[in-house]
N, C-alpha and C. Protein backbone atom coordinates (compact mmCIF):
# COMPACT_ATOMS: atom_id res chain seq x y z
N UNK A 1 262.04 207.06 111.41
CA UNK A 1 261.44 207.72 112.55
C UNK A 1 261.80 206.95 113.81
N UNK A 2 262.21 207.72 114.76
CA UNK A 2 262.84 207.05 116.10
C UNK A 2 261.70 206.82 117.33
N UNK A 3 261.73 206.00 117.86
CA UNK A 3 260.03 206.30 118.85
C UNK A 3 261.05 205.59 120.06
N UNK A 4 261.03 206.21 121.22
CA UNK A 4 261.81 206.01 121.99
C UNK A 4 261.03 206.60 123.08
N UNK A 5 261.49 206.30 124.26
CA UNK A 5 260.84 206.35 125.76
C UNK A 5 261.02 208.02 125.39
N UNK A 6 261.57 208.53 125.43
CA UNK A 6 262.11 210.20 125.69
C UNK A 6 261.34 210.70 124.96
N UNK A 7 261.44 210.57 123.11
CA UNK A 7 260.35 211.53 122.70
C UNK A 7 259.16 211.16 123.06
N UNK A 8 258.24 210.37 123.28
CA UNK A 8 257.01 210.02 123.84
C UNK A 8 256.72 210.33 125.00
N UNK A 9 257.38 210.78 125.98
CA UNK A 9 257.39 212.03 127.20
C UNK A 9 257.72 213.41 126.68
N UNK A 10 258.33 213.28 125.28
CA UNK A 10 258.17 215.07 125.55
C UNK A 10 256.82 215.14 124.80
N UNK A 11 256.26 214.39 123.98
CA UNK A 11 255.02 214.47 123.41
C UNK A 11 254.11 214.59 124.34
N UNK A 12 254.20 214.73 125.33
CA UNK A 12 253.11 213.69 126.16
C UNK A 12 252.26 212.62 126.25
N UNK A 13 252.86 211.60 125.66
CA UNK A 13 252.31 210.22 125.75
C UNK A 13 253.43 209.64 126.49
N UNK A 14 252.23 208.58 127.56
CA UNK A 14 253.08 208.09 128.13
C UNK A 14 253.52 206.75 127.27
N UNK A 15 254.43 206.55 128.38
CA UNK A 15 255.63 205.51 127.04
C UNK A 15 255.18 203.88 128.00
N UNK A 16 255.32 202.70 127.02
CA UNK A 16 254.39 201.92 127.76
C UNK A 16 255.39 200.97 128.54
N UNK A 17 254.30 200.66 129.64
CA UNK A 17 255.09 199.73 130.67
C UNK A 17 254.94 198.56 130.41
N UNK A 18 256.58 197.91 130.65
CA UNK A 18 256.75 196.78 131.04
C UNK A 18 256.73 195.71 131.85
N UNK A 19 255.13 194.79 131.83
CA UNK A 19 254.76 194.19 132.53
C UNK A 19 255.90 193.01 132.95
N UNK A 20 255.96 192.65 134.21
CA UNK A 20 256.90 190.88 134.06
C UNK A 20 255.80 190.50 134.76
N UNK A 21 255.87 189.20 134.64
CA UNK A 21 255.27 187.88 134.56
C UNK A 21 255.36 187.46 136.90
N UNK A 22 254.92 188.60 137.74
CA UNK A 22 254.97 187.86 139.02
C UNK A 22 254.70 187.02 139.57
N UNK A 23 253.34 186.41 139.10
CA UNK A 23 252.81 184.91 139.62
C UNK A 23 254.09 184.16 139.30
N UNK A 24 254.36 184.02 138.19
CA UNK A 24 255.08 182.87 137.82
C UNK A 24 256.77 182.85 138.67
N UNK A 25 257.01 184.12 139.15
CA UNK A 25 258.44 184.23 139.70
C UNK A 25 258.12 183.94 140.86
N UNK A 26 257.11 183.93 141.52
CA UNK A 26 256.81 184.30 143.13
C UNK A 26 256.56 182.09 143.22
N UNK A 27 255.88 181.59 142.03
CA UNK A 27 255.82 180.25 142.09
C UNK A 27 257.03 179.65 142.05
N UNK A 28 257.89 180.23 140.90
CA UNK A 28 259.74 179.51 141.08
C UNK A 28 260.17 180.13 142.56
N UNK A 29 259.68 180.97 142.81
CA UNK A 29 261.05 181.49 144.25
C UNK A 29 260.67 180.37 145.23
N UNK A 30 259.17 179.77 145.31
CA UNK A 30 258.73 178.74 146.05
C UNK A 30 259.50 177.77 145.91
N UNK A 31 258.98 177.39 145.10
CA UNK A 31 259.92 175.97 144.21
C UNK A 31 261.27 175.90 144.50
N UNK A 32 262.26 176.74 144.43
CA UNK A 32 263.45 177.63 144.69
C UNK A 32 263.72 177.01 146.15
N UNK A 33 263.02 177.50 147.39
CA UNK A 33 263.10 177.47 148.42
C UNK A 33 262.67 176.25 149.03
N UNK A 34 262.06 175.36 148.48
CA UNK A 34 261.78 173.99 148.83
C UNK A 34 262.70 173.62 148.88
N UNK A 35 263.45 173.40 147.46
CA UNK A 35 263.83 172.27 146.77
C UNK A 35 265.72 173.23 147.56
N UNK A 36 266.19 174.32 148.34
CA UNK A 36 267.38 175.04 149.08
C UNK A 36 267.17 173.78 149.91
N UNK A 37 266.20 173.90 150.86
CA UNK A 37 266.24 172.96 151.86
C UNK A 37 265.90 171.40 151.79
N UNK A 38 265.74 170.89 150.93
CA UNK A 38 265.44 169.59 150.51
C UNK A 38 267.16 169.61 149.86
N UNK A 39 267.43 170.44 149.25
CA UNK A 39 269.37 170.19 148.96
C UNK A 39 270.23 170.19 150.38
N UNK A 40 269.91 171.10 151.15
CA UNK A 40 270.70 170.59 152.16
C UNK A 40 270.64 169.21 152.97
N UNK A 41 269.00 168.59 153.27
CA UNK A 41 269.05 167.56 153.23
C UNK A 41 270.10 166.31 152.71
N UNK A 42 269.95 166.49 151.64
CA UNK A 42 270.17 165.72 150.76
C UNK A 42 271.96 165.97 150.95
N UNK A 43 272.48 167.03 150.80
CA UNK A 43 274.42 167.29 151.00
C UNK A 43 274.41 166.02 152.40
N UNK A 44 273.39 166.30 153.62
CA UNK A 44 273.95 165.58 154.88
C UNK A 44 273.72 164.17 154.71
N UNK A 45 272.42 163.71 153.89
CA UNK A 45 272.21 162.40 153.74
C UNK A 45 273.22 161.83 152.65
N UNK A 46 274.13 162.92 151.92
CA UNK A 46 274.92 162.39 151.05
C UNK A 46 276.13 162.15 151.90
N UNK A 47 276.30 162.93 152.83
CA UNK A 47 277.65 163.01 153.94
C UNK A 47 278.02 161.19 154.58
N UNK A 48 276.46 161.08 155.01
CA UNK A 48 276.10 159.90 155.70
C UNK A 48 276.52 158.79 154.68
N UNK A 49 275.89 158.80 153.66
CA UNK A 49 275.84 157.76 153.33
C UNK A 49 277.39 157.55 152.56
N UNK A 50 277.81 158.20 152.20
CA UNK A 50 279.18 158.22 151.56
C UNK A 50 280.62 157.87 152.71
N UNK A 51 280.31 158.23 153.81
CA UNK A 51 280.87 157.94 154.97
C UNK A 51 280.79 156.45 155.32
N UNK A 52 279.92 156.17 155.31
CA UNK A 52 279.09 154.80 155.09
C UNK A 52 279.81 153.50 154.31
N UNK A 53 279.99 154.02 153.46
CA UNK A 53 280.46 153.30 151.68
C UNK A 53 281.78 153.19 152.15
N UNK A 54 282.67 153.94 152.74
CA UNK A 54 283.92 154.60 152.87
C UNK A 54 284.67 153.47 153.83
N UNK A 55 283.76 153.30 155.04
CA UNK A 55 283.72 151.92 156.09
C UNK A 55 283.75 150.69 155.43
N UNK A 56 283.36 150.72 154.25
CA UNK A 56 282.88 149.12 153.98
C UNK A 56 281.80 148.73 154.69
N UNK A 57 281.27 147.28 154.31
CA UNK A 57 279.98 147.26 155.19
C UNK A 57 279.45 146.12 154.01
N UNK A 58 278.36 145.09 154.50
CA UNK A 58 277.62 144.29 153.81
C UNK A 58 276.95 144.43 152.40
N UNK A 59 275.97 145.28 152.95
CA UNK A 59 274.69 145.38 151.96
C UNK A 59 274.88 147.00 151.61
N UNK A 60 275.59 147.73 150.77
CA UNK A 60 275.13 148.64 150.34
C UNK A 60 274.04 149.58 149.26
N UNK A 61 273.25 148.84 148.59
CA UNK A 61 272.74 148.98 148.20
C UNK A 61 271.25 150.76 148.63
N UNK A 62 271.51 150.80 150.09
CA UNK A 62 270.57 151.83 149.82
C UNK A 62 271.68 153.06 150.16
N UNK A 63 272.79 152.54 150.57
CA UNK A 63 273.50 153.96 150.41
C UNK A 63 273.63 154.54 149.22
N UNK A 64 274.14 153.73 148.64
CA UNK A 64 273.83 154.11 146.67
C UNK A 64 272.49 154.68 145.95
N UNK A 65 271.51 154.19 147.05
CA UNK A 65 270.50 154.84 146.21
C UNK A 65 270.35 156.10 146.92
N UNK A 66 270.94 156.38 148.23
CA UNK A 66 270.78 157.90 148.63
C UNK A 66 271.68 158.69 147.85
N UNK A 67 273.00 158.15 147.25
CA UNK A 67 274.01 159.22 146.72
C UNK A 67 273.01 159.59 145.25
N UNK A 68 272.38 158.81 144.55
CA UNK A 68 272.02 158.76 143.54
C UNK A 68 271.12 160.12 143.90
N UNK A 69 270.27 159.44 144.98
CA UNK A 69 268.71 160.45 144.91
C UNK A 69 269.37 161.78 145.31
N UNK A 70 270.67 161.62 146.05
CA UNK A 70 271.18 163.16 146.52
C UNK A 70 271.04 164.11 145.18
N UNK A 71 271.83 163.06 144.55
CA UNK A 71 272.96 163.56 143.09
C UNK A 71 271.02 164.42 142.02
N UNK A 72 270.15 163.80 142.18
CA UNK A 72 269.51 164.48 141.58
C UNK A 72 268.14 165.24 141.96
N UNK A 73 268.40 165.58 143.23
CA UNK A 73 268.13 166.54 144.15
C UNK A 73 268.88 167.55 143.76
N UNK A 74 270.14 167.41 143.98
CA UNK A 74 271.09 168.64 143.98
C UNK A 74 270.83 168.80 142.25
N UNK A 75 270.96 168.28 141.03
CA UNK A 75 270.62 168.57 139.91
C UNK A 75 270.00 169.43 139.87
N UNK A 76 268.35 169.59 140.20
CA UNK A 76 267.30 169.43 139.71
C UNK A 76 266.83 171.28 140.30
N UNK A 77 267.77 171.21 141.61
CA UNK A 77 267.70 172.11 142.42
C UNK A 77 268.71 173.65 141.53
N UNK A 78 269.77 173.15 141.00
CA UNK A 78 270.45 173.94 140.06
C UNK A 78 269.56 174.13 138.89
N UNK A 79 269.03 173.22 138.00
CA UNK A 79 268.40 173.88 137.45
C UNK A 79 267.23 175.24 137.33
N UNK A 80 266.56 174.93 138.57
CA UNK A 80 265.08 175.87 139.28
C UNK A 80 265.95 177.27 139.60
N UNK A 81 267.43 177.21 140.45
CA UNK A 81 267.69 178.40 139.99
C UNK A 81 268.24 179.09 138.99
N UNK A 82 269.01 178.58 138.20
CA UNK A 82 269.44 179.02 136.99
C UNK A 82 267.98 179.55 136.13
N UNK A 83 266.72 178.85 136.51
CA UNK A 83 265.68 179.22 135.46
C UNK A 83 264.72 180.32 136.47
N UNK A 84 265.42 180.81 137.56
CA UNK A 84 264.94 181.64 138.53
C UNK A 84 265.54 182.92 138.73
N UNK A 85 266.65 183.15 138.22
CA UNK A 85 268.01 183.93 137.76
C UNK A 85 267.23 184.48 136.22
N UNK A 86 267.11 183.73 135.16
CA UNK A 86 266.73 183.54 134.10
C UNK A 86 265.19 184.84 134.30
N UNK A 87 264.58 184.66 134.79
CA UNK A 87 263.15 185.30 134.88
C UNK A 87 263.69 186.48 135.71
N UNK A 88 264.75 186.88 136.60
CA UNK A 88 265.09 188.02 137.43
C UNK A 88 265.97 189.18 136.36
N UNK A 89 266.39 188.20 135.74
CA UNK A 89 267.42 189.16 134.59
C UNK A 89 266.80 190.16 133.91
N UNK A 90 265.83 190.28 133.61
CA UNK A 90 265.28 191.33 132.80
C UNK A 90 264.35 192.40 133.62
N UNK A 91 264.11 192.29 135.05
CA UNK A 91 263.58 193.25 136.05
C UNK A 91 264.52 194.12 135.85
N UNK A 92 264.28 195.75 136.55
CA UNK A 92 264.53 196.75 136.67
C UNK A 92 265.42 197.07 138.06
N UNK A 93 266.92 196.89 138.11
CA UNK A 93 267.20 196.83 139.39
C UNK A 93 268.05 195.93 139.94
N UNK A 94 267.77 195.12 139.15
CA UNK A 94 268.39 193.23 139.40
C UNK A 94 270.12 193.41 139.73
N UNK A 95 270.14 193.14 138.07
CA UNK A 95 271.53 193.69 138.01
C UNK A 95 271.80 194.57 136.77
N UNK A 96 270.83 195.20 135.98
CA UNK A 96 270.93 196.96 135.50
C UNK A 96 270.63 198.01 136.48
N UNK A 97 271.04 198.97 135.71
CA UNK A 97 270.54 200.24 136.97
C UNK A 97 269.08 200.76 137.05
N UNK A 98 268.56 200.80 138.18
CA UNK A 98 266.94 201.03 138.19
C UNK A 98 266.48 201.99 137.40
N UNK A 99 265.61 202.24 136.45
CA UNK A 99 264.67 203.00 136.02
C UNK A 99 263.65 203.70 136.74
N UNK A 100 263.87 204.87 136.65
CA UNK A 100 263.28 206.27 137.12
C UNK A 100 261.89 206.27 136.67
């Protein structure tokens, strides 16, 4: 027996909806958007400090720790969207064709 969106409209039952999860996407898109602009930060303080390194110079020690903290800024920031992408994929619209 086949139970499918179609025969359950010609029956007249409606066919059931698929809730997604918005709190939780609307909290990553936050997260998302922090952590955009805390990466660009972080590309210019990586600019700096790598420029820096490049001169030579005494004591480097905190330029290294900015490339570091850049390096997992920018990580951390790829991950949130890949797992923000991840939660958009299965909406209606995204990138399937919208449902009527």
């Amino acid at each position: 027996m086949e139970n499918n969106n179609q025969t359950l409209q010609e029956s007249g039952v409606k066919a059931p909806v698929k809730e997604y999860n918005t709190k939780r996407l609307v909290r990553l898109t936050t997260i998302t958007t922090i952590l955009c602009f805390m990466s660009i930060l972080a590309l210019i303080m990586l600019y700096l400090s790598l420029s820096d390194i490049a001169k030579g110079g005494q004591d480097l020690k905190l330029e290294w720790f900015v490339v570091g903290l850049s390096f997992v800024i920018l990580a951390v920031f790829i991950v949130v969207v890949m797992i923000t992408i991840a939660f958009l994929l299965p909406m209606p619209g995204f990138f399937g064709k919208k449902k009527k």
